[in-house]
PDB file of N, CA and C in Angstrom:
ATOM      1  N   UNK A   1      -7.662  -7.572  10.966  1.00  0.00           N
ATOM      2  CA  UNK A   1      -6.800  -8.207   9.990  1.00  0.00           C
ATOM      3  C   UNK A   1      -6.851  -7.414   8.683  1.00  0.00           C
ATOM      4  N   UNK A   2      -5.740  -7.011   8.222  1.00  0.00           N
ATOM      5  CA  UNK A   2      -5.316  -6.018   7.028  1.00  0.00           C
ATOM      6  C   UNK A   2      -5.712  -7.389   5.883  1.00  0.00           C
ATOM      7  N   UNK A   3      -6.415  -6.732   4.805  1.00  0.00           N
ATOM      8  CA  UNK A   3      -6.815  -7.403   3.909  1.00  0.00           C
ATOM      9  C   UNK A   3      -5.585  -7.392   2.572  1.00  0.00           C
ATOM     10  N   UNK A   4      -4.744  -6.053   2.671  1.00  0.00           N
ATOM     11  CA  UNK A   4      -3.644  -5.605   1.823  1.00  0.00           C
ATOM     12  C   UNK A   4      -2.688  -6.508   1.933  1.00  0.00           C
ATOM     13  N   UNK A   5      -1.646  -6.592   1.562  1.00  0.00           N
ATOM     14  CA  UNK A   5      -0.331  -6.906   1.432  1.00  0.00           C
ATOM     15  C   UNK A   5       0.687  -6.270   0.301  1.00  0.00           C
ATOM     16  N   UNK A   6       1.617  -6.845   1.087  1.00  0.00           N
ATOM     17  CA  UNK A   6       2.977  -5.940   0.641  1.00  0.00           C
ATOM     18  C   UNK A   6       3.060  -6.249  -1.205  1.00  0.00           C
ATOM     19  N   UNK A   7       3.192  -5.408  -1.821  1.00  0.00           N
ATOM     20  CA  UNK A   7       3.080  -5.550  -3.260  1.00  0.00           C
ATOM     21  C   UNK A   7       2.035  -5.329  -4.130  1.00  0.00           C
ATOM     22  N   UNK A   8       1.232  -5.328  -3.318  1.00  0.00           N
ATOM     23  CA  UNK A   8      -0.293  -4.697  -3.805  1.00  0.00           C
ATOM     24  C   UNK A   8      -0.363  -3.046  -4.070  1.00  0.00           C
ATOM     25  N   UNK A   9      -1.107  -3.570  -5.524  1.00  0.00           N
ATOM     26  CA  UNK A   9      -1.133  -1.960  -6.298  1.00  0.00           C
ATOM     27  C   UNK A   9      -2.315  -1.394  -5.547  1.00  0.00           C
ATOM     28  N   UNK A  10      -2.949  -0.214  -4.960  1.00  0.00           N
ATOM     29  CA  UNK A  10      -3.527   0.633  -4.288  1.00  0.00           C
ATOM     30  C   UNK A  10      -3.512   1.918  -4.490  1.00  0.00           C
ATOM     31  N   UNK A  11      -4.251   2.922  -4.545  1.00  0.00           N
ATOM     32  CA  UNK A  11      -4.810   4.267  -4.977  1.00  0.00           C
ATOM     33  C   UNK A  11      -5.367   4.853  -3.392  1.00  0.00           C
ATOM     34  N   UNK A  12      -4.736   6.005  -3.280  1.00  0.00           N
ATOM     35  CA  UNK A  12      -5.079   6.824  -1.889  1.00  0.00           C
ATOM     36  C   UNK A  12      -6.452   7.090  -2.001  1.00  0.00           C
ATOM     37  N   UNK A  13      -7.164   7.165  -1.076  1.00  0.00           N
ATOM     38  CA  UNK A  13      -8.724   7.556  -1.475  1.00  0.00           C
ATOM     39  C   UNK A  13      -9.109   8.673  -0.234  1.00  0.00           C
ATOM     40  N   UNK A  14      -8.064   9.186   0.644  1.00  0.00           N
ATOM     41  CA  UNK A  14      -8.131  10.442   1.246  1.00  0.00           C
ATOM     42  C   UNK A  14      -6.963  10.476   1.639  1.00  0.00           C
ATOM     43  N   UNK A  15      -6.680  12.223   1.931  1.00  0.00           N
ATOM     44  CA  UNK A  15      -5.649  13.127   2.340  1.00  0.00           C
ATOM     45  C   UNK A  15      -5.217  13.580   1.265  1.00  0.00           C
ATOM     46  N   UNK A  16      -3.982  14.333   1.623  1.00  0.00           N
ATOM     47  CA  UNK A  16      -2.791  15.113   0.840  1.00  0.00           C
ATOM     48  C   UNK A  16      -2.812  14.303  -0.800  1.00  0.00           C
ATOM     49  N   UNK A  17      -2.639  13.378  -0.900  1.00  0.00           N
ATOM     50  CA  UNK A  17      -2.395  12.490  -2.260  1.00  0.00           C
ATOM     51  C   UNK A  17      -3.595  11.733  -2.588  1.00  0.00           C
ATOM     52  N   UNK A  18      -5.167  12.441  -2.698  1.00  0.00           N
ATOM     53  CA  UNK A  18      -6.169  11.236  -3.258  1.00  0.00           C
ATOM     54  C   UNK A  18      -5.960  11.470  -4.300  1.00  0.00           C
ATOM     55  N   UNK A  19      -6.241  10.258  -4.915  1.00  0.00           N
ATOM     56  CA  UNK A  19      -6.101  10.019  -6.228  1.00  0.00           C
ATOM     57  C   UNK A  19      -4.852   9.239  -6.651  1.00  0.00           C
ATOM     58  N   UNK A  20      -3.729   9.629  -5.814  1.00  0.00           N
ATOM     59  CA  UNK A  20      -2.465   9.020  -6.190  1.00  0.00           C
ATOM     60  C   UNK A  20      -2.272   7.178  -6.411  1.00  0.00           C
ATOM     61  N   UNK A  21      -1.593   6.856  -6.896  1.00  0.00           N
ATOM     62  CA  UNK A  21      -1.684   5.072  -7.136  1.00  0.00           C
ATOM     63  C   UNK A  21       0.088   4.656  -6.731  1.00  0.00           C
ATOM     64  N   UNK A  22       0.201   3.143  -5.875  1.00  0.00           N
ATOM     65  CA  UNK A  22       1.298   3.410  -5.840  1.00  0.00           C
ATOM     66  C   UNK A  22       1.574   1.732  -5.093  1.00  0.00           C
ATOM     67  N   UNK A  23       2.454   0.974  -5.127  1.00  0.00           N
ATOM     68  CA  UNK A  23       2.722  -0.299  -4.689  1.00  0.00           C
ATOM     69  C   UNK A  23       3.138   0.013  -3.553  1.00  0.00           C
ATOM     70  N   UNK A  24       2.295  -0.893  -2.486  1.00  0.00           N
ATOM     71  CA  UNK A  24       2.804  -1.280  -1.005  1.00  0.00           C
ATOM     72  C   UNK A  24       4.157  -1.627  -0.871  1.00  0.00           C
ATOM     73  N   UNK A  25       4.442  -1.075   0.168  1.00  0.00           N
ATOM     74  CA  UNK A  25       6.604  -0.937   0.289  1.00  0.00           C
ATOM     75  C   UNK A  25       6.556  -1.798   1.558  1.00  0.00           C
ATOM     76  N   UNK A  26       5.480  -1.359   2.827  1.00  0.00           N
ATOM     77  CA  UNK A  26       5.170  -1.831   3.971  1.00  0.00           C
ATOM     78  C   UNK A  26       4.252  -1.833   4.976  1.00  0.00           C
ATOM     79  N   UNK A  27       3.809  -2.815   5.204  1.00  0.00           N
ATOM     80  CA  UNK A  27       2.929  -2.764   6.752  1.00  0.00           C
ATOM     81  C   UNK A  27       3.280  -2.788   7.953  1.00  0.00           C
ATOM     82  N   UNK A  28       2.773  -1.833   8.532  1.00  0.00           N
ATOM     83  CA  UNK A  28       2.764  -1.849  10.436  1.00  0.00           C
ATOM     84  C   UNK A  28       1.624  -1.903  11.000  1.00  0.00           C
ATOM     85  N   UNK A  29       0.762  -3.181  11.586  1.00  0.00           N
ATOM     86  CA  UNK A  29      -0.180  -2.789  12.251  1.00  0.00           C
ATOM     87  C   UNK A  29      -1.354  -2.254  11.699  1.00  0.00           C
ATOM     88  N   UNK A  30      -1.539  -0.843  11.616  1.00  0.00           N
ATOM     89  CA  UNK A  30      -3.249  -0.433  10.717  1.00  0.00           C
ATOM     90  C   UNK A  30      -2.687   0.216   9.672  1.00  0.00           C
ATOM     91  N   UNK A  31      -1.063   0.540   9.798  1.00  0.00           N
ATOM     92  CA  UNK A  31      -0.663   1.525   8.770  1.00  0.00           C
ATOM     93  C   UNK A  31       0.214   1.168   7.576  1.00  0.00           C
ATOM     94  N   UNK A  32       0.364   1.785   6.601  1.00  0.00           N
ATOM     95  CA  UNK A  32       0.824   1.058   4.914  1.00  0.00           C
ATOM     96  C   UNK A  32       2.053   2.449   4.419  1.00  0.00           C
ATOM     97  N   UNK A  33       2.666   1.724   3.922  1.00  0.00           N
ATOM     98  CA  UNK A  33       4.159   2.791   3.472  1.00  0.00           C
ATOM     99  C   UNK A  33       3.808   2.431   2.128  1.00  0.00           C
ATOM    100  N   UNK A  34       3.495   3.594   1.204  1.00  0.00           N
ATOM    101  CA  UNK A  34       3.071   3.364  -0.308  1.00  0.00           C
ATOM    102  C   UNK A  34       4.159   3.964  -1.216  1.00  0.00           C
ATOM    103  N   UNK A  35       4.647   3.621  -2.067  1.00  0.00           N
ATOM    104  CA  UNK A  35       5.632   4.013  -2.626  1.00  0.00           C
ATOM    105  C   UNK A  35       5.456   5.463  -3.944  1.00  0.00           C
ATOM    106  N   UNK A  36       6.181   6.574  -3.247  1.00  0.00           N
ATOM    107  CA  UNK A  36       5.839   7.689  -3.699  1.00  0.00           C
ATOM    108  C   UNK A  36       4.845   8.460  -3.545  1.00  0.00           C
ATOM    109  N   UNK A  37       4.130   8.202  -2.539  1.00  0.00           N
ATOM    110  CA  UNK A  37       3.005   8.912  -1.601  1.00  0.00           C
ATOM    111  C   UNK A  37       3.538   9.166  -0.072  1.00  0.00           C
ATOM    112  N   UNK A  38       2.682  10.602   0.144  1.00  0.00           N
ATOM    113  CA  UNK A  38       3.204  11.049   1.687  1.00  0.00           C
ATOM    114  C   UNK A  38       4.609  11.370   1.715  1.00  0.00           C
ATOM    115  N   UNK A  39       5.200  11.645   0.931  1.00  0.00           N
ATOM    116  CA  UNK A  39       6.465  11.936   1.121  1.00  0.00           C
ATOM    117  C   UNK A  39       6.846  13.052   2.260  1.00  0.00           C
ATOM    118  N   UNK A  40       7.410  12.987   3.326  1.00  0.00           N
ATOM    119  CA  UNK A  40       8.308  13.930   3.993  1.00  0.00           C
ATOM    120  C   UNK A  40       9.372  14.176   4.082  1.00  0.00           C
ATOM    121  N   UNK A  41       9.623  15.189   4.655  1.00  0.00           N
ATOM    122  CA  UNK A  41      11.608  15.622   4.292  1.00  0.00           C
ATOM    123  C   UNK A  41      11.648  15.178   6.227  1.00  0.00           C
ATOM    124  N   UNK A  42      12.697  14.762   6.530  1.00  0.00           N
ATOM    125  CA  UNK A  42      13.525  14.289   7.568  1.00  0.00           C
ATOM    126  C   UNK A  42      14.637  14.502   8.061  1.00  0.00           C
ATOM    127  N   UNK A  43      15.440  15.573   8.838  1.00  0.00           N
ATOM    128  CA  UNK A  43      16.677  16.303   9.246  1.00  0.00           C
ATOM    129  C   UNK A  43      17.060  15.377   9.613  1.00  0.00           C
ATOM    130  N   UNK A  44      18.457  14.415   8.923  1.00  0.00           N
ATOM    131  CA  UNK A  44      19.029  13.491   9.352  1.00  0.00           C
ATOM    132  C   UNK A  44      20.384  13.789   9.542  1.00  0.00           C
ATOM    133  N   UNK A  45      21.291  13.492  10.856  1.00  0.00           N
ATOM    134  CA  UNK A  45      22.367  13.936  10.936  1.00  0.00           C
ATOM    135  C   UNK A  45      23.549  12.646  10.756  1.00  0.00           C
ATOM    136  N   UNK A  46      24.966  13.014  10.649  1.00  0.00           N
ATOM    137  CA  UNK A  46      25.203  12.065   9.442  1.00  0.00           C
ATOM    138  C   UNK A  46      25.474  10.755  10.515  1.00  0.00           C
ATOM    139  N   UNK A  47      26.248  10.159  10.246  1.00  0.00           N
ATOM    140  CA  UNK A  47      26.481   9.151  10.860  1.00  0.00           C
ATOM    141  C   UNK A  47      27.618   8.431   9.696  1.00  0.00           C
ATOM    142  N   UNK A  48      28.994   8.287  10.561  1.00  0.00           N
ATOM    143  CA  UNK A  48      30.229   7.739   9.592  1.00  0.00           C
ATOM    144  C   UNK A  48      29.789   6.147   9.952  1.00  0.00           C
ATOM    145  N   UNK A  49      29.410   5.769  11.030  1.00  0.00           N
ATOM    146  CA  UNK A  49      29.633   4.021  11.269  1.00  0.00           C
ATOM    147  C   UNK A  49      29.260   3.734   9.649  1.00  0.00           C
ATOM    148  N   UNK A  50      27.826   3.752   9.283  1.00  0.00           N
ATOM    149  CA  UNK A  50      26.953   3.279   8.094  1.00  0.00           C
ATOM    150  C   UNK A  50      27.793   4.239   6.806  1.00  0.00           C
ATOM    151  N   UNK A  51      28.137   5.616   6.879  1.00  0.00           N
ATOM    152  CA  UNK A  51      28.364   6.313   5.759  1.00  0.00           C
ATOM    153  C   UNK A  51      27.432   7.085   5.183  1.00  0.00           C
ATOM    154  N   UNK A  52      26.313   7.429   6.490  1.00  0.00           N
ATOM    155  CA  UNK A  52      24.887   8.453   5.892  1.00  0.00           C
ATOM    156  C   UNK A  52      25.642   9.327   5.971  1.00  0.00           C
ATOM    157  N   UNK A  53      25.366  10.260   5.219  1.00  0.00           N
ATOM    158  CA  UNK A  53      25.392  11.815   4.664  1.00  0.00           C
ATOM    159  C   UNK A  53      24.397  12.635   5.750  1.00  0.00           C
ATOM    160  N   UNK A  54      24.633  13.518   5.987  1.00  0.00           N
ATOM    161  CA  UNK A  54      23.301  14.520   6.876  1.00  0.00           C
ATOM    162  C   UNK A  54      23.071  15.127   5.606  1.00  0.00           C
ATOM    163  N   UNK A  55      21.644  15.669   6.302  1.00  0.00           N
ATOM    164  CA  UNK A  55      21.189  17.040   5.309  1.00  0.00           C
ATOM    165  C   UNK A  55      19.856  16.283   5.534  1.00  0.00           C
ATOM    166  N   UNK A  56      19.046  16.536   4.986  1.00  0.00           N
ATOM    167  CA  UNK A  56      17.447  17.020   4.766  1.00  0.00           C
ATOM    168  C   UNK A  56      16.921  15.744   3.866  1.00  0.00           C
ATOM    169  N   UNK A  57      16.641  14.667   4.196  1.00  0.00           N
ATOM    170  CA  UNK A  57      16.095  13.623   3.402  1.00  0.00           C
ATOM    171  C   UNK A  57      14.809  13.480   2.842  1.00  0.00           C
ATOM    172  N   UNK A  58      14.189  13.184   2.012  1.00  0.00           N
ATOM    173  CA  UNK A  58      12.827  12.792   1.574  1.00  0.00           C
ATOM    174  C   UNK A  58      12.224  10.975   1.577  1.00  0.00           C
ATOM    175  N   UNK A  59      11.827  10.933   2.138  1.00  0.00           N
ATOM    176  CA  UNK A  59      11.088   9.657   2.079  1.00  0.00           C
ATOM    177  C   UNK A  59       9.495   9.704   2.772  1.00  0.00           C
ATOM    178  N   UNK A  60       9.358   8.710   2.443  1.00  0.00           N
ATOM    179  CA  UNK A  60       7.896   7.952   2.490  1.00  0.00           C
ATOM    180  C   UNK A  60       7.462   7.222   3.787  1.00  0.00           C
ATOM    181  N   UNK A  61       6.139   8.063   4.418  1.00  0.00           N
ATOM    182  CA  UNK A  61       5.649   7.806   5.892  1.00  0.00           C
ATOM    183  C   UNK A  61       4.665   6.677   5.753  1.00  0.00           C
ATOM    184  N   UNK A  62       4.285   6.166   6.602  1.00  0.00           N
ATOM    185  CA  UNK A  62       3.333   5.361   6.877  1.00  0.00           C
ATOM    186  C   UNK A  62       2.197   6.202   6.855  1.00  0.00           C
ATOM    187  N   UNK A  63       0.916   5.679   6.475  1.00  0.00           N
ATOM    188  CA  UNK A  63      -0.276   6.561   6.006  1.00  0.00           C
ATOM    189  C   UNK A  63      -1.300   5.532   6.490  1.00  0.00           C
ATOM    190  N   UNK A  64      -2.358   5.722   7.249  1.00  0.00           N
ATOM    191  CA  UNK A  64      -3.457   4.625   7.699  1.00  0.00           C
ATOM    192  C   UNK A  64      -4.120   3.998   6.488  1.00  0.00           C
ATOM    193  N   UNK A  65      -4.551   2.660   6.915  1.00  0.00           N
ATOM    194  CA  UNK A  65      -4.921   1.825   6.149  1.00  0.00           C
ATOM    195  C   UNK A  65      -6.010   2.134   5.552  1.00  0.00           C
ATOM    196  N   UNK A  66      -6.844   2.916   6.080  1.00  0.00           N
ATOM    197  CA  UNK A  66      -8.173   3.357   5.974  1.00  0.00           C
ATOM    198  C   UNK A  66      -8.322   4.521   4.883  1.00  0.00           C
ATOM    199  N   UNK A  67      -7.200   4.752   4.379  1.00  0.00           N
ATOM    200  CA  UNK A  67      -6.655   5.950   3.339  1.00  0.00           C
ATOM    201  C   UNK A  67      -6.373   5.674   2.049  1.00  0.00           C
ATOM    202  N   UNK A  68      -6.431   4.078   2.404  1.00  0.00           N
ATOM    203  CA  UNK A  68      -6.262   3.943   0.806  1.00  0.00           C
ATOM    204  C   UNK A  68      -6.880   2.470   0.511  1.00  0.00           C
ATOM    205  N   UNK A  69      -7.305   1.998  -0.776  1.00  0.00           N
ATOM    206  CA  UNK A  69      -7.848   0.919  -1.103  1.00  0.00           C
ATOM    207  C   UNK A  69      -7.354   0.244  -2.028  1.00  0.00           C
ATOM    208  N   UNK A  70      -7.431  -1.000  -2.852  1.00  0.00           N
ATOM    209  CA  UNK A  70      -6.603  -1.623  -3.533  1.00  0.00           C
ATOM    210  C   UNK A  70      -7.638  -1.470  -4.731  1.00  0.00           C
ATOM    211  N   UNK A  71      -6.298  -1.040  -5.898  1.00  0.00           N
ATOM    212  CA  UNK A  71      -6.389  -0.507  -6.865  1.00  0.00           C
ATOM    213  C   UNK A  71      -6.956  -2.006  -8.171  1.00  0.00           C
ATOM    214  N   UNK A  72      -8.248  -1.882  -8.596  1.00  0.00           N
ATOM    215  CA  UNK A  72      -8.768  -3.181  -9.491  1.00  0.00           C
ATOM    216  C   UNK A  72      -8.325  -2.643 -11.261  1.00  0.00           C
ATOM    217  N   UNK A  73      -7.119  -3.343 -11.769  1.00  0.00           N
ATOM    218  CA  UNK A  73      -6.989  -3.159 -12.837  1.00  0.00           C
ATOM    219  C   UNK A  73      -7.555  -3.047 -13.933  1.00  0.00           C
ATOM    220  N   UNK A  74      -8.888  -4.131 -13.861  1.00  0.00           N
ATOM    221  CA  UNK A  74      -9.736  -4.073 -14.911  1.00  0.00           C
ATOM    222  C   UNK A  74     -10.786  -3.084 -15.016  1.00  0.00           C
ATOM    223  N   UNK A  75     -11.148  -2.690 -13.899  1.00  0.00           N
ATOM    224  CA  UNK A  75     -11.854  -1.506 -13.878  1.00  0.00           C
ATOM    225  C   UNK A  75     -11.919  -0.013 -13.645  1.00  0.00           C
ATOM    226  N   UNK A  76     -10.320  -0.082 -13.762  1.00  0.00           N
ATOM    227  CA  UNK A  76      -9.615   1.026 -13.488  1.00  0.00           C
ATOM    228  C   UNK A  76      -9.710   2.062 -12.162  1.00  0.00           C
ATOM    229  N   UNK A  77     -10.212   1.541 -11.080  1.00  0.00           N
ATOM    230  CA  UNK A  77     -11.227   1.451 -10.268  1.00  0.00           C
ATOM    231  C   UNK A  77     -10.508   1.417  -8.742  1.00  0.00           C
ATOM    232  N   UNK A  78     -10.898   1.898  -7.399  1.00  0.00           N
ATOM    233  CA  UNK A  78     -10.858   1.332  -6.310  1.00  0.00           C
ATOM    234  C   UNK A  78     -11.822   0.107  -5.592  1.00  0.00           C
ATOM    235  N   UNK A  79     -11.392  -0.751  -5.381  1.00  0.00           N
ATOM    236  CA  UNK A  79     -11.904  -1.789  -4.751  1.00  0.00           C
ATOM    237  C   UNK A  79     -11.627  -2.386  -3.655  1.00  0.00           C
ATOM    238  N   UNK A  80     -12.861  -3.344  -2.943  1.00  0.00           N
ATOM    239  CA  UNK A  80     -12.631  -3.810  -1.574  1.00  0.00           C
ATOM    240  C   UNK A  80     -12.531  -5.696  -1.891  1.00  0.00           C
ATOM    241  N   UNK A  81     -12.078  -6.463  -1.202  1.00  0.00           N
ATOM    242  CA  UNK A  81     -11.537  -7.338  -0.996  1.00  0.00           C
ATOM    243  C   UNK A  81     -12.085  -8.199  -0.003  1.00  0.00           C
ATOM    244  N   UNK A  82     -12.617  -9.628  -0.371  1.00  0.00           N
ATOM    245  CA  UNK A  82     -13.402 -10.502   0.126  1.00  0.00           C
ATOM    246  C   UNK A  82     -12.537 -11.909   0.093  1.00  0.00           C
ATOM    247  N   UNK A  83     -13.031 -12.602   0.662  1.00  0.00           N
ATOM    248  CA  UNK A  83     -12.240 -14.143   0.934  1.00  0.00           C
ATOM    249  C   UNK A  83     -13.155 -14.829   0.295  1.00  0.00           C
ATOM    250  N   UNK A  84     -12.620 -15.769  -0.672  1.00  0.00           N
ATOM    251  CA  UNK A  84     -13.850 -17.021  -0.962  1.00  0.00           C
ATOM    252  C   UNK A  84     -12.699 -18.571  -0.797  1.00  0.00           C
ATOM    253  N   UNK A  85     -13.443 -19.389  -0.453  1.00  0.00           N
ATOM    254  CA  UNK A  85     -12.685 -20.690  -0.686  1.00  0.00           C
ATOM    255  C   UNK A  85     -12.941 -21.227  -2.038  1.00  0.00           C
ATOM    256  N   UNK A  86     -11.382 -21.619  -2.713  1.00  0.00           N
ATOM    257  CA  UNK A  86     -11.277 -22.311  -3.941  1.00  0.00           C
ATOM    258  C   UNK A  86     -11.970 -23.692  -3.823  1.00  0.00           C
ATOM    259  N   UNK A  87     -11.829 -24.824  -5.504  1.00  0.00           N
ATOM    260  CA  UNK A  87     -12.202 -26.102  -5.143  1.00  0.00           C
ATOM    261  C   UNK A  87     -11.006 -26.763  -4.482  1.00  0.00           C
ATOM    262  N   UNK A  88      -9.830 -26.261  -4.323  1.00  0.00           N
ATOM    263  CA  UNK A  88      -9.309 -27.531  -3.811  1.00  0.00           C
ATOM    264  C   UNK A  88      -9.166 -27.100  -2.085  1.00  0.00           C
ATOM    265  N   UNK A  89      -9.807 -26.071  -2.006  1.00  0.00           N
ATOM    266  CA  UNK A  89     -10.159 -25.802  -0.063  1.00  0.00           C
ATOM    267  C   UNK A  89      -9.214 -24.472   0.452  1.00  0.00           C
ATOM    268  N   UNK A  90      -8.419 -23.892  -0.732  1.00  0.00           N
ATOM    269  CA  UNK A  90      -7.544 -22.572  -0.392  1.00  0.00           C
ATOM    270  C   UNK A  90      -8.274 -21.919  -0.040  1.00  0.00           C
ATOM    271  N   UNK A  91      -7.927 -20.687   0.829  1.00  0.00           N
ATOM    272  CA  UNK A  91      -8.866 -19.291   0.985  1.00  0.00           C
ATOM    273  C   UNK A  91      -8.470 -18.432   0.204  1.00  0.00           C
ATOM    274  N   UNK A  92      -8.920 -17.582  -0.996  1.00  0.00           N
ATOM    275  CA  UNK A  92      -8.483 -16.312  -1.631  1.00  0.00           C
ATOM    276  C   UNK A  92      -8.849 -15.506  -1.656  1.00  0.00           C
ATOM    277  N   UNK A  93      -8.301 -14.507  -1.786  1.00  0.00           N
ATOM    278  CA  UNK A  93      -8.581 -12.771  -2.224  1.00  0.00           C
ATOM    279  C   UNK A  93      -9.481 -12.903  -3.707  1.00  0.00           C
ATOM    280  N   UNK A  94     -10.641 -12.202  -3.486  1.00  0.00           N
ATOM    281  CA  UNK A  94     -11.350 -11.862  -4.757  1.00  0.00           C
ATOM    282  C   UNK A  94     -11.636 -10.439  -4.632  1.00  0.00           C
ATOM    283  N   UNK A  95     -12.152  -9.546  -5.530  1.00  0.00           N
ATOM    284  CA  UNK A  95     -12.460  -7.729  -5.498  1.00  0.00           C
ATOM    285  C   UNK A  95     -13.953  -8.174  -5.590  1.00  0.00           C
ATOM    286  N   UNK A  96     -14.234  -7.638  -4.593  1.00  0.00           N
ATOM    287  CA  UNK A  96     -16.076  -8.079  -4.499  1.00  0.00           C
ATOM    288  C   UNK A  96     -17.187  -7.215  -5.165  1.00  0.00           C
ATOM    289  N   UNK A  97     -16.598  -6.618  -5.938  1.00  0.00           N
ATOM    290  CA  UNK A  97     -17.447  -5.696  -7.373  1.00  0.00           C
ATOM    291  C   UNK A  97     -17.343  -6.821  -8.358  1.00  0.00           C
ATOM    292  N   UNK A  98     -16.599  -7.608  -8.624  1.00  0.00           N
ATOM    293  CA  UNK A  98     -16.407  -8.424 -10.041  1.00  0.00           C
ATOM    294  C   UNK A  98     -16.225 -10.097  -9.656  1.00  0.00           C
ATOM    295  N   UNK A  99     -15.952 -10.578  -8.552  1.00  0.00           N
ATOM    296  CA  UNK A  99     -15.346 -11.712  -8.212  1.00  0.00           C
ATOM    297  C   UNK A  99     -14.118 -12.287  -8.386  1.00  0.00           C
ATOM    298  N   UNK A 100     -13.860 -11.578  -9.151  1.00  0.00           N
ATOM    299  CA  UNK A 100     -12.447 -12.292  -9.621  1.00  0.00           C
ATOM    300  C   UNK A 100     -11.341 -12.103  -8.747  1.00  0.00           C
ATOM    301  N   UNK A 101     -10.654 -13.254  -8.710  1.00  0.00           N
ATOM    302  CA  UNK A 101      -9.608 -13.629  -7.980  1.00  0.00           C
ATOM    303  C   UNK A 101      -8.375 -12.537  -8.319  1.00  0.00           C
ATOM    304  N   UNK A 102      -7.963 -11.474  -7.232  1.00  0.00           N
ATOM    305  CA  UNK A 102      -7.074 -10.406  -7.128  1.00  0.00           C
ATOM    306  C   UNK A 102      -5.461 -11.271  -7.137  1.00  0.00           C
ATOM    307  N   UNK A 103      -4.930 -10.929  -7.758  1.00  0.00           N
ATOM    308  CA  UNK A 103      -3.381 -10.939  -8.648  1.00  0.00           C
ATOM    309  C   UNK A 103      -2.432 -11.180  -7.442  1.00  0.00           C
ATOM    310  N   UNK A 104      -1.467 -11.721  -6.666  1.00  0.00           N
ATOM    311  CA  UNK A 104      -0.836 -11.841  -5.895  1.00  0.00           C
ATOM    312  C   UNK A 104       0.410 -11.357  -6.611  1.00  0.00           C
ATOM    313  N   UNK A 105       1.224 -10.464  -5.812  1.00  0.00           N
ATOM    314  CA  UNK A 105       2.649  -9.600  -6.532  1.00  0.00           C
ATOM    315  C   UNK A 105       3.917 -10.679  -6.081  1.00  0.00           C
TER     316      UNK A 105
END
């Protein structure tokens, strides 16, 4: 079970882009589409039904989950992500360096 979700700010912490920071676009499974990281170019040919253009596209791959971690604002920091139950019986996301309850986008 992916601890991330879609909208969550996150920082690459290996490959091509460590260091990079960037909001979750999407999840598949183990893997995360980060916005403006991993970028590849893509030979797309055109297609009139939709009105794509061909030529040589750039966008953004899916990159394993394990590549990147969620980015803790206050500490300017990468961090990992724990469950605690609230008082009224919710389960939440806290950053388990500080406790504090992580920001929902």
């Amino acid at each position: 079970m992916a601890k991330l979700r879609k909208g969550d700010q996150v920082i690459v912490i290996a490959g091509k882009d460590k260091g990079k920071q960037g909001t979750i676009l999407a999840l598949k499974e183990d893997r995360v589409k980060v916005e403006g990281i991993n970028i590849v170019k893509k030979h797309q040919k055109p297609n009139q039904m939709t009105g794509k253009a061909g030529g040589i596209v750039e966008q953004e791959a899916f990159l394993h989950i394990s590549n990147v971690a969620i980015f803790n604002a206050t500490t300017q920091k990468a961090d990992r992500i724990s469950y605690q139950v609230n008082a009224e019986g919710k389960k939440q996301r806290v950053y388990r360096s500080s406790g504090e309850v992580v920001a929902t986008a």
